[in-house]
Protein backbone atom coordinates (compact mmCIF):
# COMPACT_ATOMS: atom_id res chain seq x y z
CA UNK A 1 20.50 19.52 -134.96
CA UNK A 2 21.62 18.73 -138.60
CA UNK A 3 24.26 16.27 -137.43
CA UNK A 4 21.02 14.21 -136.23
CA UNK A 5 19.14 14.35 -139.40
CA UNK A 6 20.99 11.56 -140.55
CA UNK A 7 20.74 9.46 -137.79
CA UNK A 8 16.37 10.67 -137.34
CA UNK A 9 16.15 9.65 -141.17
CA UNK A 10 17.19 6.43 -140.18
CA UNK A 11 14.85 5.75 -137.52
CA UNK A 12 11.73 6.95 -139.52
CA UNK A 13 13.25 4.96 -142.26
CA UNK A 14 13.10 1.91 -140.77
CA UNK A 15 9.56 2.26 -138.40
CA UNK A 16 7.74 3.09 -141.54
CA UNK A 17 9.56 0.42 -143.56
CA UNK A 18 9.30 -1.93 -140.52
CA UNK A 19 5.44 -1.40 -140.50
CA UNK A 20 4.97 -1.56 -143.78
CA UNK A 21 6.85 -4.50 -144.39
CA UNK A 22 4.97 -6.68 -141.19
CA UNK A 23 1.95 -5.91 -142.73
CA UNK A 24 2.53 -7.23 -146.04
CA UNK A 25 4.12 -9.68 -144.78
CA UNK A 26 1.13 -10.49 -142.75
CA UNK A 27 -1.39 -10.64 -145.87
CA UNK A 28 0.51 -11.72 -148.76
CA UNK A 29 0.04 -15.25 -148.72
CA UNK A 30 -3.92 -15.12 -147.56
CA UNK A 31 -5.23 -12.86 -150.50
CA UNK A 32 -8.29 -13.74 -150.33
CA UNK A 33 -8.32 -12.20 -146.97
CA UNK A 34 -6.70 -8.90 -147.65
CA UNK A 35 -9.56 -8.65 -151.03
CA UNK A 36 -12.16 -9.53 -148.06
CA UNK A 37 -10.77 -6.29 -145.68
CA UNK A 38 -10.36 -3.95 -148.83
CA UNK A 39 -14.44 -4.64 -150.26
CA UNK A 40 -15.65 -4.36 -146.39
CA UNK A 41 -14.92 -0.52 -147.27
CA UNK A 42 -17.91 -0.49 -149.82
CA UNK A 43 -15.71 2.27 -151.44
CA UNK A 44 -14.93 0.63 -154.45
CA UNK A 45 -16.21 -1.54 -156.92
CA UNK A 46 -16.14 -5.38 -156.17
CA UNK A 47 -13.30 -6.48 -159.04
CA UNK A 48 -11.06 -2.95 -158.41
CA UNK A 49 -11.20 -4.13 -154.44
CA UNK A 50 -10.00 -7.64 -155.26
CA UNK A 51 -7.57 -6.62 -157.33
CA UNK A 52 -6.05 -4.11 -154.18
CA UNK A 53 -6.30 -6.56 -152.39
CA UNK A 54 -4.31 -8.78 -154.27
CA UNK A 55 -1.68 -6.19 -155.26
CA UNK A 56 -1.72 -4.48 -151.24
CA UNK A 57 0.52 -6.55 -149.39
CA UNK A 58 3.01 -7.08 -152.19
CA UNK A 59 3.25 -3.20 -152.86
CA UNK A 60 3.46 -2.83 -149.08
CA UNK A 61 6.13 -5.72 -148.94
CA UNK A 62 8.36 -3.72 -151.91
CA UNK A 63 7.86 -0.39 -150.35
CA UNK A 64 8.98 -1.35 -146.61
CA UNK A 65 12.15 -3.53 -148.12
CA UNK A 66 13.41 -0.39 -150.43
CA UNK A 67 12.82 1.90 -147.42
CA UNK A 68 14.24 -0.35 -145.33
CA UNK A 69 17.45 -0.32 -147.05
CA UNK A 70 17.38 3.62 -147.78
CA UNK A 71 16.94 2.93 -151.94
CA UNK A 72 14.55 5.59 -153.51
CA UNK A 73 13.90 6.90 -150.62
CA UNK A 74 12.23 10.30 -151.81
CA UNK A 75 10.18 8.02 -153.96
CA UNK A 76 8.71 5.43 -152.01
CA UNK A 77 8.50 7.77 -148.75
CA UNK A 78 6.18 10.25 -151.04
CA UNK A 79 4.24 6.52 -152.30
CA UNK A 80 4.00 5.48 -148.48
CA UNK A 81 2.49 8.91 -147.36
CA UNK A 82 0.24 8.87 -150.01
CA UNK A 83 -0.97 5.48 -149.11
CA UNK A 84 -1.05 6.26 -145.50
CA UNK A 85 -3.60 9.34 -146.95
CA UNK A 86 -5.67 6.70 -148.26
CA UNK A 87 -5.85 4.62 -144.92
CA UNK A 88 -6.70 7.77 -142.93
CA UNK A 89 -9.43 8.46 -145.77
CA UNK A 90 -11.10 4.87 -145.82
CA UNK A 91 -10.51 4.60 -142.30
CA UNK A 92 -12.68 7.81 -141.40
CA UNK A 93 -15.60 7.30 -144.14
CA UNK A 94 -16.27 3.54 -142.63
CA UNK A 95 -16.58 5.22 -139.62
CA UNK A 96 -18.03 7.87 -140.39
CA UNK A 97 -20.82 5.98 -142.24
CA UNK A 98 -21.28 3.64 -139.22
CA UNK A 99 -19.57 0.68 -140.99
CA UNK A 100 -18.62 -2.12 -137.91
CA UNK A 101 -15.27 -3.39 -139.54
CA UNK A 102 -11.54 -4.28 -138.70
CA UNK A 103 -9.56 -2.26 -140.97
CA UNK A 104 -7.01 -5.44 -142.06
CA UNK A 105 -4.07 -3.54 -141.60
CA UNK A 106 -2.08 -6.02 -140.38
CA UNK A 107 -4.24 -9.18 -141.90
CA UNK A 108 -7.94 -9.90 -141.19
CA UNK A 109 -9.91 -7.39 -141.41
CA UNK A 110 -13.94 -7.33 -142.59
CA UNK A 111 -16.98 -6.88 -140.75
CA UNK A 112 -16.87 -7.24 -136.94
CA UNK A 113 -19.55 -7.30 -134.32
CA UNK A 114 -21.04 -4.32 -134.39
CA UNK A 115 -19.79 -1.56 -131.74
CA UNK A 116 -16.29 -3.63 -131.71
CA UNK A 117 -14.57 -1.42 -134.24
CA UNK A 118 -11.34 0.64 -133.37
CA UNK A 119 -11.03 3.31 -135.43
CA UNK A 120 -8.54 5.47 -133.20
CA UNK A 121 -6.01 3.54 -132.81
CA UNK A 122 -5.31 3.34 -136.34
CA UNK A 123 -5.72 6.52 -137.36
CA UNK A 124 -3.32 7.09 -134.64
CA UNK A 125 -1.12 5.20 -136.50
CA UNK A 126 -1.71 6.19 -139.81
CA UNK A 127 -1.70 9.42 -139.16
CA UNK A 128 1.94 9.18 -137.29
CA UNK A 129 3.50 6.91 -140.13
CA UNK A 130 1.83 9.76 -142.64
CA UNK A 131 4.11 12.06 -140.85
CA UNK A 132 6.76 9.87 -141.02
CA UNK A 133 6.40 9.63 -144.94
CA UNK A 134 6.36 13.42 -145.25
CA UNK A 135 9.79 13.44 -143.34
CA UNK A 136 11.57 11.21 -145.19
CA UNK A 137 10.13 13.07 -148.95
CA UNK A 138 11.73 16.26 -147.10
CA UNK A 139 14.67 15.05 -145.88
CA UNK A 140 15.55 11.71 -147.67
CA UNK A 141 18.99 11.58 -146.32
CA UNK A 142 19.89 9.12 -143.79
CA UNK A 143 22.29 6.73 -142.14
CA UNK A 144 22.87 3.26 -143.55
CA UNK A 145 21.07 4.38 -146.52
CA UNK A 146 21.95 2.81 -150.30
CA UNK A 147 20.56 6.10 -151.91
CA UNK A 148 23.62 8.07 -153.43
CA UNK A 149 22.88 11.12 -152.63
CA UNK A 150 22.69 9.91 -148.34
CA UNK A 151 26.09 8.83 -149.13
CA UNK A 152 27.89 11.80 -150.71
CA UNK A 153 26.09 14.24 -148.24
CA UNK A 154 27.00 12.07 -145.43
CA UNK A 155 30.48 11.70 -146.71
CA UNK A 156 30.41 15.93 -147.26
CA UNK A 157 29.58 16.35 -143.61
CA UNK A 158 31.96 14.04 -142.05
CA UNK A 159 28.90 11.75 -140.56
């Protein structure tokens, strides 16, 4: 089993990275839309929403590239989890409340017509790349990876 740690460190690596990265990629030049998703919450004040909004898909962008490429990978899988907490959190209250919205995970998002909201599926999702985050925090070690560590234990075990 431990000679496919390496090689399942990679995978998770690059799904969460992969997601992450698509759905920064998806908001980062339409800002206006990603502040839009983040205030249909009604968590937060108006100005602290814009402002995630704003800083979202860039942070999302960073975090997917640097997992992507296996750098600080204890570090930005523990960051990606607890982001992916955060999802699952606003995610559940808006439902939970009743609120009819897209959640603008991957772009979009705000109010929809009202019993068109899919809250499931990305839960689901969140909840799966969560998992994903809490994997990679455990075992940061992985294939292809630029961390240092990956390397020399790699190296160690003759993978």
């Amino acid at each position: 089993m431990k000679a496919f740690m390496p090689w399942l460190g990679l995978a998770a690596r690059l799904t969460l990275g992969g997601v992450l990265l698509v759905a920064g990629f998806l908001k980062y030049d339409e800002v206006d839309k990603s502040q839009m998703a983040v205030r249909a919450y009604e968590m937060l004040p108006i100005a602290l929403a814009n402002f995630i909004g704003i800083v979202l898909p860039f942070a999302e962008i960073g975090m997917g590239l640097l997992l992507i490429l296996g750098a600080a990978t204890r570090i930005t899988a523990a960051l990606s989890a607890l982001l992916m907490v955060v999802f699952v959190i606003g995610i559940s209250q808006a439902w939970a409340r009743g609120l009819s919205i897209d959640c603008g995970c991957f772009g979009g998002g705000g109010q929809v017509e009202p019993g068109t909201a899919n809250y499931i599926t990305p839960l689901l999702r969140d909840t799966g790349l969560l998992a994903l985050g809490i994997y990679l925090f455990r075992y940061p070690q992985s294939k292809f990876s630029l961390d240092k560590s990956s390397q020399k234990l790699n190296q160690e075990k003759g993978i």
